[in-house]
Protein backbone atom coordinates (compact mmCIF):
# COMPACT_ATOMS: atom_id res chain seq x y z
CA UNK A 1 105.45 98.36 76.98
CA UNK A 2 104.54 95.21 78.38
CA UNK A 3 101.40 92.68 78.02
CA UNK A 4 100.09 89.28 79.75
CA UNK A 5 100.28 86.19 77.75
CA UNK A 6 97.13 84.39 78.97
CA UNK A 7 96.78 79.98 78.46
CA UNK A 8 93.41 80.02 79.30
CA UNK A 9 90.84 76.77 80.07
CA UNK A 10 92.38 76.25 83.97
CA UNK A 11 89.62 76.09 86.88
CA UNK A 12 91.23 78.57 89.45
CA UNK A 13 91.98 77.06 92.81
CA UNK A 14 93.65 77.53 95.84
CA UNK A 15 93.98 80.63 98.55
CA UNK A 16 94.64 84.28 97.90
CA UNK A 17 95.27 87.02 100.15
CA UNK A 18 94.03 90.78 99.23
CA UNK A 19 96.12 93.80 100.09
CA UNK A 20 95.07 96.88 101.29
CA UNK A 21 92.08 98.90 99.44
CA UNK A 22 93.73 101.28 96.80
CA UNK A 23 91.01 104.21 97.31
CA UNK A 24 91.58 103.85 100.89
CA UNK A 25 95.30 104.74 100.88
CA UNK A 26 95.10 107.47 98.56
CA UNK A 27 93.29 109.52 100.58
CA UNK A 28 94.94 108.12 103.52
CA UNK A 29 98.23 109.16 102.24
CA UNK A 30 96.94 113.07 101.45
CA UNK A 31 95.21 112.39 105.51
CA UNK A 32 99.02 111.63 106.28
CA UNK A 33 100.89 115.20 105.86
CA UNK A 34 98.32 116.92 107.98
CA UNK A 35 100.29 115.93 110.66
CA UNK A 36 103.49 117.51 111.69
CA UNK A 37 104.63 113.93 113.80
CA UNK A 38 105.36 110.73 112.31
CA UNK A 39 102.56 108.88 110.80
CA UNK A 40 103.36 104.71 110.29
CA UNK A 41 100.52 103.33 107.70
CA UNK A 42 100.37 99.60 107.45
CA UNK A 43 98.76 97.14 104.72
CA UNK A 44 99.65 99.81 102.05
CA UNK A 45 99.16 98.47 98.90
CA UNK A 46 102.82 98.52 96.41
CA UNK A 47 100.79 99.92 92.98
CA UNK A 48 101.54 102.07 90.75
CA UNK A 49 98.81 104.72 91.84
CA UNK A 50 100.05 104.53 95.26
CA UNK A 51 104.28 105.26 94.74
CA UNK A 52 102.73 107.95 92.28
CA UNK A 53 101.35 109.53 95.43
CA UNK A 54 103.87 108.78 97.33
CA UNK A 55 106.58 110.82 94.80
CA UNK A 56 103.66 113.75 94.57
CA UNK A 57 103.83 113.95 98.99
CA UNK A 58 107.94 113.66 98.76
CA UNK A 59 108.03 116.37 95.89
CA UNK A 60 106.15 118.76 98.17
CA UNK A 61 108.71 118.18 100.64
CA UNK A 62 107.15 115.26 103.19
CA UNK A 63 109.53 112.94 104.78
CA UNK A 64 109.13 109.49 102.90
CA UNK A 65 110.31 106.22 104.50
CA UNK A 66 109.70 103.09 102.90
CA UNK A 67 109.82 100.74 105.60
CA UNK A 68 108.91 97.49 103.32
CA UNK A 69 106.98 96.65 100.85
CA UNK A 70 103.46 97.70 102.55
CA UNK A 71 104.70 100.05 105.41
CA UNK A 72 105.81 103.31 104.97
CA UNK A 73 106.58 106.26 107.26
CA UNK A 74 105.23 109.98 106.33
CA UNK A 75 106.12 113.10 108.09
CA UNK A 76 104.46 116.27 106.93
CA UNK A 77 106.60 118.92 109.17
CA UNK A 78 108.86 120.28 106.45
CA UNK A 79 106.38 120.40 103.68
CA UNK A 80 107.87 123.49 101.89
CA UNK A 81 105.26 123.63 98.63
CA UNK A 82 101.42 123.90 98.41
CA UNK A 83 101.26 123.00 95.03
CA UNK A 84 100.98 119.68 93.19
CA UNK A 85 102.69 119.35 89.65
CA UNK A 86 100.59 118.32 86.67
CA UNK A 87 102.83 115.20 86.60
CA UNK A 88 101.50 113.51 89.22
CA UNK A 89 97.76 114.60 88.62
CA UNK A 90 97.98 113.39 85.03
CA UNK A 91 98.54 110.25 86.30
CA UNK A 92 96.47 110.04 89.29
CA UNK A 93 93.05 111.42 89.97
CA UNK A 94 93.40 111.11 93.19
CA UNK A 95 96.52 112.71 93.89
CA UNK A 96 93.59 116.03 93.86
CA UNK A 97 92.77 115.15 97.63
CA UNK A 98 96.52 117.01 98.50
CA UNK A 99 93.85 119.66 97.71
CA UNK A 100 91.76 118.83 100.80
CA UNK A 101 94.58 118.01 103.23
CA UNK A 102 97.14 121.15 102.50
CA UNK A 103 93.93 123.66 102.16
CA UNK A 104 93.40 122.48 106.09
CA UNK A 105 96.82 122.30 107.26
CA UNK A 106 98.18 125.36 105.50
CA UNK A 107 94.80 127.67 103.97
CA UNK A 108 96.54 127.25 100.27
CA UNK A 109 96.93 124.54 97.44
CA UNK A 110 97.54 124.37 94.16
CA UNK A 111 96.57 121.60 92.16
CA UNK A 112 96.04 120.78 88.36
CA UNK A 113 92.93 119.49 86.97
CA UNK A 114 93.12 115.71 87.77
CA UNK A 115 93.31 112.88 85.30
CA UNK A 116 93.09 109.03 85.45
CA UNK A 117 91.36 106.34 83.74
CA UNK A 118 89.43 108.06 80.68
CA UNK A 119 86.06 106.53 82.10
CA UNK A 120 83.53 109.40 81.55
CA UNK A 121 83.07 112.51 83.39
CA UNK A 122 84.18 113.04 87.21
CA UNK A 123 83.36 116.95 87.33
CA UNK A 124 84.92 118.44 90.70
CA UNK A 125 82.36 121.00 91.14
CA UNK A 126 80.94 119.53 94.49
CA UNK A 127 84.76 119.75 95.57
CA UNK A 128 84.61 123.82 95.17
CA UNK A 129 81.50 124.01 96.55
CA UNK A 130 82.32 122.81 99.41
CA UNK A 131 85.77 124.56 99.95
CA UNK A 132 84.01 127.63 99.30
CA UNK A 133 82.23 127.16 101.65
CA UNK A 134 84.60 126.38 104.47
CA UNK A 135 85.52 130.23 103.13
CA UNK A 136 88.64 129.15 100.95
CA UNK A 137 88.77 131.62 97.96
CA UNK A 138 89.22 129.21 95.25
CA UNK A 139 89.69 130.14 91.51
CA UNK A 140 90.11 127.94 88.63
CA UNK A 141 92.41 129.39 85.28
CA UNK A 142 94.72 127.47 82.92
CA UNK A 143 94.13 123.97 84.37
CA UNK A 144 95.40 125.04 87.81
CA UNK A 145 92.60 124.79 90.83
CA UNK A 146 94.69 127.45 93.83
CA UNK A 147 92.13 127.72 96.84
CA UNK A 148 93.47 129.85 99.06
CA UNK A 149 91.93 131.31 102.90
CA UNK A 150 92.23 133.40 105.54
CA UNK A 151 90.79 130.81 107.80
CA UNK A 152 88.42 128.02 107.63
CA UNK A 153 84.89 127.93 109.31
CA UNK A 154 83.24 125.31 109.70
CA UNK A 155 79.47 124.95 107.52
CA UNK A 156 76.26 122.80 106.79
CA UNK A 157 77.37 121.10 103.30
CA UNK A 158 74.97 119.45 101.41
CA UNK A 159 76.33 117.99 98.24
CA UNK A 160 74.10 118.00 94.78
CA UNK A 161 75.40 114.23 94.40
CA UNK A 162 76.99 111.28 96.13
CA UNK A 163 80.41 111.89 95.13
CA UNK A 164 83.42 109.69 97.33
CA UNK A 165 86.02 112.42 95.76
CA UNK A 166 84.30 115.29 97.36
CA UNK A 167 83.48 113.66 100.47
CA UNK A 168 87.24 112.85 101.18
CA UNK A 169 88.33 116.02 100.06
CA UNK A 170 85.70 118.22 102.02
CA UNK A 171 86.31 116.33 104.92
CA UNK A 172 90.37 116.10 105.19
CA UNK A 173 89.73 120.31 105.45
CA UNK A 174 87.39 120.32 107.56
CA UNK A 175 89.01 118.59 110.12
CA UNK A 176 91.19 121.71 110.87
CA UNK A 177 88.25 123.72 110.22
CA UNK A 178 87.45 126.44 113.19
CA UNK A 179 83.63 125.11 114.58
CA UNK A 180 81.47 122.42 112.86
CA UNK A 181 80.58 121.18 109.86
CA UNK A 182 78.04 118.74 108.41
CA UNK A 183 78.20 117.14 105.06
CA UNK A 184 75.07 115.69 103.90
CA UNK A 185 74.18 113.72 100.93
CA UNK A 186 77.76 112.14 101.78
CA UNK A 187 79.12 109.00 100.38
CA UNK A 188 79.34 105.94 101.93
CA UNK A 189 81.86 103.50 100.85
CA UNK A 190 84.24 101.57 102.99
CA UNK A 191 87.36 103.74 101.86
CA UNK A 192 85.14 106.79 103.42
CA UNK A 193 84.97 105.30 106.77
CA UNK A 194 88.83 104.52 106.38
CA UNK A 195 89.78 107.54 105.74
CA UNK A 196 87.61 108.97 108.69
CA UNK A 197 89.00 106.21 111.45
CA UNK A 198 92.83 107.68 110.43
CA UNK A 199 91.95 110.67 110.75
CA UNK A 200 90.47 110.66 113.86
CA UNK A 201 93.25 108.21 115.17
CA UNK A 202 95.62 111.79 114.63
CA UNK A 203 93.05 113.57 116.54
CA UNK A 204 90.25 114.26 114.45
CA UNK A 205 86.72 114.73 115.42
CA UNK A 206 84.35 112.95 112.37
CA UNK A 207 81.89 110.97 113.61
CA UNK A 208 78.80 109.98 110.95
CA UNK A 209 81.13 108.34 108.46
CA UNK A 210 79.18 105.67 106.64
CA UNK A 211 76.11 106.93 106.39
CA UNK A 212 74.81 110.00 104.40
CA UNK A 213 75.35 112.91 107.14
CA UNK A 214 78.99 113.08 108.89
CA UNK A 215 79.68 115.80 111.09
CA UNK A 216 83.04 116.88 111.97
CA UNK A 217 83.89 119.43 114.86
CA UNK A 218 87.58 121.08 113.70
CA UNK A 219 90.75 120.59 115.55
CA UNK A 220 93.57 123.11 115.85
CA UNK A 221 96.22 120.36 115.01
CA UNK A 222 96.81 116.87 113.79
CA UNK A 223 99.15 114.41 115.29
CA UNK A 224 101.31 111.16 114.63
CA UNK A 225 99.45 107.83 114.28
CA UNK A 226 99.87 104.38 113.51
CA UNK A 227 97.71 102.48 111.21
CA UNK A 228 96.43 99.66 109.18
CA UNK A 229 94.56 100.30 105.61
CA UNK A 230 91.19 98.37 105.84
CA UNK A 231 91.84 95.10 102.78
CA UNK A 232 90.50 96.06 99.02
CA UNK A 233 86.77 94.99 98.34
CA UNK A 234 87.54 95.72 94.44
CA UNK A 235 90.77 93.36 94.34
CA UNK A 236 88.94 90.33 96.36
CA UNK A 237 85.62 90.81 94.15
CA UNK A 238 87.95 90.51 91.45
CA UNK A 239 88.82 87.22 92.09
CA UNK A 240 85.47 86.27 93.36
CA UNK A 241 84.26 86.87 89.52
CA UNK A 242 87.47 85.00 88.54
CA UNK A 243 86.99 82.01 90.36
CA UNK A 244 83.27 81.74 88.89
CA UNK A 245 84.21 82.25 85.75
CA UNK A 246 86.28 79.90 85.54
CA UNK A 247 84.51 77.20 87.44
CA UNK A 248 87.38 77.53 89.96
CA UNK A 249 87.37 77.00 93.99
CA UNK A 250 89.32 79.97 95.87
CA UNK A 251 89.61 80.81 99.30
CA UNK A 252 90.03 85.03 99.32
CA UNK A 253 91.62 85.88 102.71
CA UNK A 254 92.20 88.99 104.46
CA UNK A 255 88.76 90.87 103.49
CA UNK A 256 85.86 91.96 105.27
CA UNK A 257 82.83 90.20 103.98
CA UNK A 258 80.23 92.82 104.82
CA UNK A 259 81.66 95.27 101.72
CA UNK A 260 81.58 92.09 99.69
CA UNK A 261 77.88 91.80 99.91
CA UNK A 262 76.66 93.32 96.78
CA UNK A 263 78.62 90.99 94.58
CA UNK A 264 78.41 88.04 97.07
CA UNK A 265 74.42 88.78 96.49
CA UNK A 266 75.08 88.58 92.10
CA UNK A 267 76.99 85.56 92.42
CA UNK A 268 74.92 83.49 94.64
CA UNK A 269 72.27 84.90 92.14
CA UNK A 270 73.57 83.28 88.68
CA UNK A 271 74.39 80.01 90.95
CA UNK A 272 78.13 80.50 92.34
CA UNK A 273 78.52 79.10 95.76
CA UNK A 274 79.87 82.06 98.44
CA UNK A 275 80.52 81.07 101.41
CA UNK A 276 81.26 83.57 104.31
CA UNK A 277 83.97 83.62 107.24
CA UNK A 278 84.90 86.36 109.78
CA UNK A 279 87.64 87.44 107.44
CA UNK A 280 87.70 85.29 104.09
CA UNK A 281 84.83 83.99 101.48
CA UNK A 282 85.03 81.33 99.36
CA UNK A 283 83.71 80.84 96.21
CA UNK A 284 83.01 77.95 93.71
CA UNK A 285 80.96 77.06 90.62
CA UNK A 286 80.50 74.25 88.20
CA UNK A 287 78.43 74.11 85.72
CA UNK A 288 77.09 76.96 83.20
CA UNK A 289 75.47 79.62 85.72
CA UNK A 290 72.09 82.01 84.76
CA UNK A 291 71.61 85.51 84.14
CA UNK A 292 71.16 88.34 86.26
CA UNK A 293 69.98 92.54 86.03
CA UNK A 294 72.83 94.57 87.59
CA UNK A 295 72.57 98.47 87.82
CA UNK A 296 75.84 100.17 89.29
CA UNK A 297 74.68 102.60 92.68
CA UNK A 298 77.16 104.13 94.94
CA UNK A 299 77.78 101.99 98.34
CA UNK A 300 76.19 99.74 99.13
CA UNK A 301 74.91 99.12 95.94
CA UNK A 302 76.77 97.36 93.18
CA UNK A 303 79.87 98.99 93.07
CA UNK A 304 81.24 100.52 89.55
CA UNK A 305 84.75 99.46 89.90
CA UNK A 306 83.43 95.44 89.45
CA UNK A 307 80.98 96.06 86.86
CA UNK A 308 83.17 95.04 83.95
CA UNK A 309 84.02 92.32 86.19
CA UNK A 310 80.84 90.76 86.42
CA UNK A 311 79.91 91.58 82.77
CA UNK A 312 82.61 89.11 81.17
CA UNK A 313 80.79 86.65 84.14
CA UNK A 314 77.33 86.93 82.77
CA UNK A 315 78.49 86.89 78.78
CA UNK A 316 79.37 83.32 78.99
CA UNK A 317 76.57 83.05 81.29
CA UNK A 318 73.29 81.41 80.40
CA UNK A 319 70.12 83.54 78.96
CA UNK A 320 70.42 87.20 78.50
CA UNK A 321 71.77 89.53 80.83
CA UNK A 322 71.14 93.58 81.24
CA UNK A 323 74.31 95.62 83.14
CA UNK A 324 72.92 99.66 84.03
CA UNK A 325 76.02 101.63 84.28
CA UNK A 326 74.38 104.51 86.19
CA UNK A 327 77.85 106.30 87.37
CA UNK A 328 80.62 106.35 84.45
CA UNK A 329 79.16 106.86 81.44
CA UNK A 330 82.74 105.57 79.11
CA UNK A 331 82.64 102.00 81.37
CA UNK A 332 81.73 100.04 78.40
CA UNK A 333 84.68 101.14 76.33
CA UNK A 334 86.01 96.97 76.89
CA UNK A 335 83.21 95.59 74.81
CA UNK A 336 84.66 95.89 71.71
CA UNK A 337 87.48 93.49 73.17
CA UNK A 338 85.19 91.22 74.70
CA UNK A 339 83.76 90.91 71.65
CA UNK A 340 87.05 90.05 69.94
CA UNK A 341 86.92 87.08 71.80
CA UNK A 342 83.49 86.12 70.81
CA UNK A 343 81.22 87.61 73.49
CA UNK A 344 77.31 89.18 71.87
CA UNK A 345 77.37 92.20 73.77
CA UNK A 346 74.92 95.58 72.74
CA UNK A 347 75.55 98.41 74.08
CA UNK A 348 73.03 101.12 74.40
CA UNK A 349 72.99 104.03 76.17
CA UNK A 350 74.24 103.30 79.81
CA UNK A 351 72.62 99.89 79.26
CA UNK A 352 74.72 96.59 78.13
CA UNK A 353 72.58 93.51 76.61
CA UNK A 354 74.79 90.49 77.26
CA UNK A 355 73.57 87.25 75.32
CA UNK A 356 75.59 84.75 76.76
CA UNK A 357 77.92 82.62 74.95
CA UNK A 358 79.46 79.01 75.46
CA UNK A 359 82.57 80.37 75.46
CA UNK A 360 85.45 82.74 74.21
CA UNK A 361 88.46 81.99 71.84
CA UNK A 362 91.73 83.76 72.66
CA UNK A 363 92.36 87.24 71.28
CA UNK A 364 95.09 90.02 71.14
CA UNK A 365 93.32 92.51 72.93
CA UNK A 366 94.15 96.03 75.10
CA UNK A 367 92.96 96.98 78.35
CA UNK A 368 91.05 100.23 78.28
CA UNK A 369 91.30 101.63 81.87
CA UNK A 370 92.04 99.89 85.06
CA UNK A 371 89.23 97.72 85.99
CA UNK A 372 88.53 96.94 82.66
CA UNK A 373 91.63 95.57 81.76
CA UNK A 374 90.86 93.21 85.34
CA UNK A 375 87.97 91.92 83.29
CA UNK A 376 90.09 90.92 80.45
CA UNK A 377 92.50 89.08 82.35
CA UNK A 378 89.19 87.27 83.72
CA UNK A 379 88.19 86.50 79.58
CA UNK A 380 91.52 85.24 79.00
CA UNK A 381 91.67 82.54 82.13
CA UNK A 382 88.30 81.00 80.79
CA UNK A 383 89.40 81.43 76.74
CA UNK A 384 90.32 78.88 74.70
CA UNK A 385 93.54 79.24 73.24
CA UNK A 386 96.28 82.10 74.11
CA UNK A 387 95.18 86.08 74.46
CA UNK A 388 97.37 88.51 74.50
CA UNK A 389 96.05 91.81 76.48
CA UNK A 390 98.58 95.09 75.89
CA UNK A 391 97.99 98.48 78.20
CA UNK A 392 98.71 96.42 80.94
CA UNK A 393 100.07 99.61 82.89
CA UNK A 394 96.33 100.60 83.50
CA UNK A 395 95.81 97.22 85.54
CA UNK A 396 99.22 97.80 87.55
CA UNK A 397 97.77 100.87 88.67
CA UNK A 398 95.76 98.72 91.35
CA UNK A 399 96.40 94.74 91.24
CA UNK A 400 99.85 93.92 93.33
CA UNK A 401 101.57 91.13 91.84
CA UNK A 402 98.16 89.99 89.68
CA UNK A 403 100.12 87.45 87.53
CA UNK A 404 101.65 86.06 90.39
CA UNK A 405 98.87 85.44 92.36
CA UNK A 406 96.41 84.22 89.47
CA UNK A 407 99.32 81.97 88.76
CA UNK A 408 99.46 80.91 92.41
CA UNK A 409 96.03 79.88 92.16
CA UNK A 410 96.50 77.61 89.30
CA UNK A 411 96.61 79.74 85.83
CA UNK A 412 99.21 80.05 82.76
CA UNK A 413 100.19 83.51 82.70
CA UNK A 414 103.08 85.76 81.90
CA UNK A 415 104.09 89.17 81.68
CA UNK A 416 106.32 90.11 78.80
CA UNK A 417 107.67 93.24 76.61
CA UNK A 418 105.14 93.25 73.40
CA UNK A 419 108.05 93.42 71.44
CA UNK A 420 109.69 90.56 73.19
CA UNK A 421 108.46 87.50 70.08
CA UNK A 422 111.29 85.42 71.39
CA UNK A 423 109.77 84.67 74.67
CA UNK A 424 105.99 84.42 73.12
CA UNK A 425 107.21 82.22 70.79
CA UNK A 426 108.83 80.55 73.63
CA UNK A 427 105.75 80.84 75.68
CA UNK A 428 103.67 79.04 73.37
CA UNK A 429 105.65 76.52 72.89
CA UNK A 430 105.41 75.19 76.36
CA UNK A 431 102.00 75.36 76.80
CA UNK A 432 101.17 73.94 73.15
């Protein structure tokens, strides 16, 4: 098991550049077998979620060529298995849209009940539904979803809540769907419209994606592509919060500003400077900055994934602070850590209080889930003192290279076996 050894107290400065979006690919990647051709996917993030998926399309019997680091090569013609193994859902939610994409290409999947991040409840109800009614039988016993149809028709979907899982999963079937099909009540997000644009690149017919109604007229067959995955809004408003919090000045490259607005729009708010390009924003602060109200909506509102991002922002932020988790209920599950470290956080209900604080001492501390354990990282650049953070395996699930590039812009950090007291000892040493 390994854990980051934070020095914290450094401004970060300097230029990173984001990857590609991690919710993007994975539902890319299930897009990707469809096809019976060659399929070439660029800007492909290297995280752990992703060469998860990656083993779950192989194990099914997909063609996997890893051209480099972000480029791989899929080909889905001698897939000779319809079902997932609980392996790979136990470690990837979203390893469930091979659901989607094999219930279109082939009218049969199996797949286990997914897992992931223990953030609260992500029922797949609104998943069924709408298989069901594309005409799939589908039956749920002993963990194991197995839809199963003669054919697919196409239907008028209207889902009972904004779910991105469902919307993916609904559509990647329909697309070999006989006739049309409308989803309404659809979500929005960026890695939606992603996933849509591949698909269509292979020969799809979606148009709609982005807003709240897509309609999709089935194809009888998918074919080879080539594409690039659109850049991570979650990693670069990461390190948008990072650079704030730590009174820092950091060019973010390769993102797309416009999905950056809703935490561009909190930043400028508690007095960060943003500043916009065509495909980078920078983002400075000096000084103590003010408090805000955040309430977590689904795209474009403020996203989920960076609200215990901005949290650890506003608790050593100035006046008193409320953060609505309206999505996950278990998202506040890093508190208790933050508060290790000296934060005054109450959490009630789906509601946080954050008092802010001057600052935070260093802590040994554990990352909870994936974006949480970002937000610790963030606490230990700005503590005082050295903080250890353990569970690190959650945060490699979708940061490439983190350390490196928080170190590139400036910070002390290491990564390190926890049992490994030679080179913390060693560690502290040099930065004492």
């Amino acid at each position: 098991m390994e854990q980051y050894v934070i020095k914290g107290g450094k401004p970060l400065t300097g230029e990173v550049t984001i990857g590609g979006a991690k919710n993007a690919a994975l539902g890319i990647l299930a897009a990707a077998v469809m096809a019976d051709e060659t399929v070439t996917l660029d800007n492909l993030p290297d995280v752990r979620d992703i060469n998860v998926m990656l083993q779950a399309i192989e194990e099914i019997g997909a063609k996997v060529e890893r051209v480099d680091k972000h480029v791989v090569k899929i080909n889905g013609s001698n897939i000779t298995s319809v079902s997932i193994e609980y392996e790979y859902m136990r470690k990837i939610r979203a390893s469930y849209y091979l659901l989607g994409a094999l219930l279109g290409k082939y009218k049969a999947a199996q797949v286990s009940l997914p897992g992931g991040c223990d953030i609260g409840s992500r029922p797949i109800d609104q998943h069924i539904k709408g298989f069901r009614m594309l005409g799939a039988n589908v039956n749920v016993d002993q963990g194991v979803i197995d839809a199963k149809a003669d054919k697919l028709t196409g239907s008028h979907i209207y889902l009972d809540m904004v779910t991105v899982g469902a919307t993916i999963n609904i559509m990647l079937a329909a697309c070999l769907a006989e006739g049309k099909t409308i989803i309404e009540n659809a979500a929005k997000e960026p890695h939606i419209v992603d996933v849509a644009n591949f698909l269509n690149s292979m020969g799809a017919n979606i148009k709609g994606a982005g807003t709240d109604v897509i309609r999709i007229r089935g194809v009888e067959r998918l074919h080879g592509s080539e594409y690039s995955i659109v850049p991570d809004m979650i990693e670069a408003g990461t390190f948008m919060v990072a650079a704030a919090a730590t009174k820092g000045d950091v060019l973010i490259k390769n993102v797309i500003p416009k999905h950056l607005e809703a935490t561009t729009a909190k930043l400028t708010e508690v007095g960060a400077k943003v500043e916009e390009y065509d495909d980078a924003v920078r983002v400075c602060a000096t000084g103590r900055l003010g408090n805000t109200h955040i309430k977590t909506l689904p795209y474009p509102g403020f996203p989920t994934d960076m609200q215990p991002q901005i949290t650890t922002l506003l608790a050593l932020s100035e006046g008193t602070s409320i953060v609505t988790e309206s999505i996950f209920e278990n998202r506040f599950r890093y508190v208790d850590e933050l508060s290790r470290m000296g934060a005054t956080i109450t959490v009630e209900g789906n509601s946080a209080i954050v008092n802010g604080v001057q600052g935070f001492k260093g802590a040994a501390i554990s990352a909870p889930d994936l974006r949480a354990g970002a937000a610790l990282v963030i606490a230990g650049l700005v503590a005082e003192g050295i903080t250890q953070i353990d569970q690190i395996e959650y945060i490699q699930r979708g940061y490439e290279d983190f350390e490196e590039k928080i170190r590139n812009l400036g910070a002390t950090i290491e990564r390190m076996d926890v049992e490994d007291e030679k080179s913390l000892k060693k560690f502290k040493l040099k930065v004492g």
